[in-house]
Structure formats: structure tokens, C-alpha cells
Protein backbone atom coordinates (compact mmCIF):
# COMPACT_ATOMS: atom_id res chain seq x y z
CA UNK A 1 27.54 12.88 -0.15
CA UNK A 2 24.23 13.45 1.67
CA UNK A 3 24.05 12.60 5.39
CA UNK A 4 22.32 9.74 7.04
CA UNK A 5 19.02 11.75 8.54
CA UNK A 6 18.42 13.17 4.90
CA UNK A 7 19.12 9.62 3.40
CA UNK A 8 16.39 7.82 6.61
CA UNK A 9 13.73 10.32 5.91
CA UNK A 10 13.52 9.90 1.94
CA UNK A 11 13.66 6.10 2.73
CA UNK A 12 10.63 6.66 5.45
CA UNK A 13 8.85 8.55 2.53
CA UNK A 14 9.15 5.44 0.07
CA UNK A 15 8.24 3.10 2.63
CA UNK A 16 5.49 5.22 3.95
CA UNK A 17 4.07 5.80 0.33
CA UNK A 18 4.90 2.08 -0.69
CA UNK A 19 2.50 0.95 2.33
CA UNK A 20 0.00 3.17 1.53
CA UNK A 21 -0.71 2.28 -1.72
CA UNK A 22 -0.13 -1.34 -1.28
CA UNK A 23 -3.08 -1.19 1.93
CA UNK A 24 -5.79 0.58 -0.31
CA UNK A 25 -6.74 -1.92 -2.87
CA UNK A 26 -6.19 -4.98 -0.21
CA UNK A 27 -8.68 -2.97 2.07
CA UNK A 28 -10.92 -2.25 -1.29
CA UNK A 29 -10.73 -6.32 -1.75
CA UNK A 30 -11.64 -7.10 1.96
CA UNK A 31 -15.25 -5.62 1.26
CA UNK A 32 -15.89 -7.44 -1.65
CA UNK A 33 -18.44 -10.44 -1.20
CA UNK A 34 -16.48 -13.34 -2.30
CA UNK A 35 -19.71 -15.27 -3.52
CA UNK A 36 -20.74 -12.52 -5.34
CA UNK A 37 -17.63 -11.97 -6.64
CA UNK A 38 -17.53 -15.14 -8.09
CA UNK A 39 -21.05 -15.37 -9.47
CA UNK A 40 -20.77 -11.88 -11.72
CA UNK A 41 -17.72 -14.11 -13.95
């Protein structure tokens, strides 16, 4: 059985990666003229 500061830092990883790629398209979405948006549909 694995200790506990192997176990924290693979959970940091996921976390870490799991923030990452949840912040890129919500920061891709904030620059995206909602009007605009709208009128291409």
C-alpha cells in the first residue's frame, strides 16, 4: 500500500490538471461578444 505523500501528490496532479482544463475554454468563452455570438445562429 502506497503512502499518503505519494497518494496527495497524484491527487494534486488530477486536481491541478482537472482545473486547468476546465479554466481554458471558460476563459476562451469570456472573450466572446455575446451579441455577436448570438447574431452568427
Amino acid at each position: 500500500m502506497p503512502g499518503a505523500l505519494p497518494l496527495a501528490g497524484a491527487a494534486a496532479v488530477l486536481v491541478g490538471a482537472a482545473v486547468v482544463a476546465s479554466l481554458m475554454p471558460a476563459a476562451r468563452a469570456s472573450r466572446v461578444d455575446v451579441l455577436q455570438a448570438l447574431g452568427s445562429e
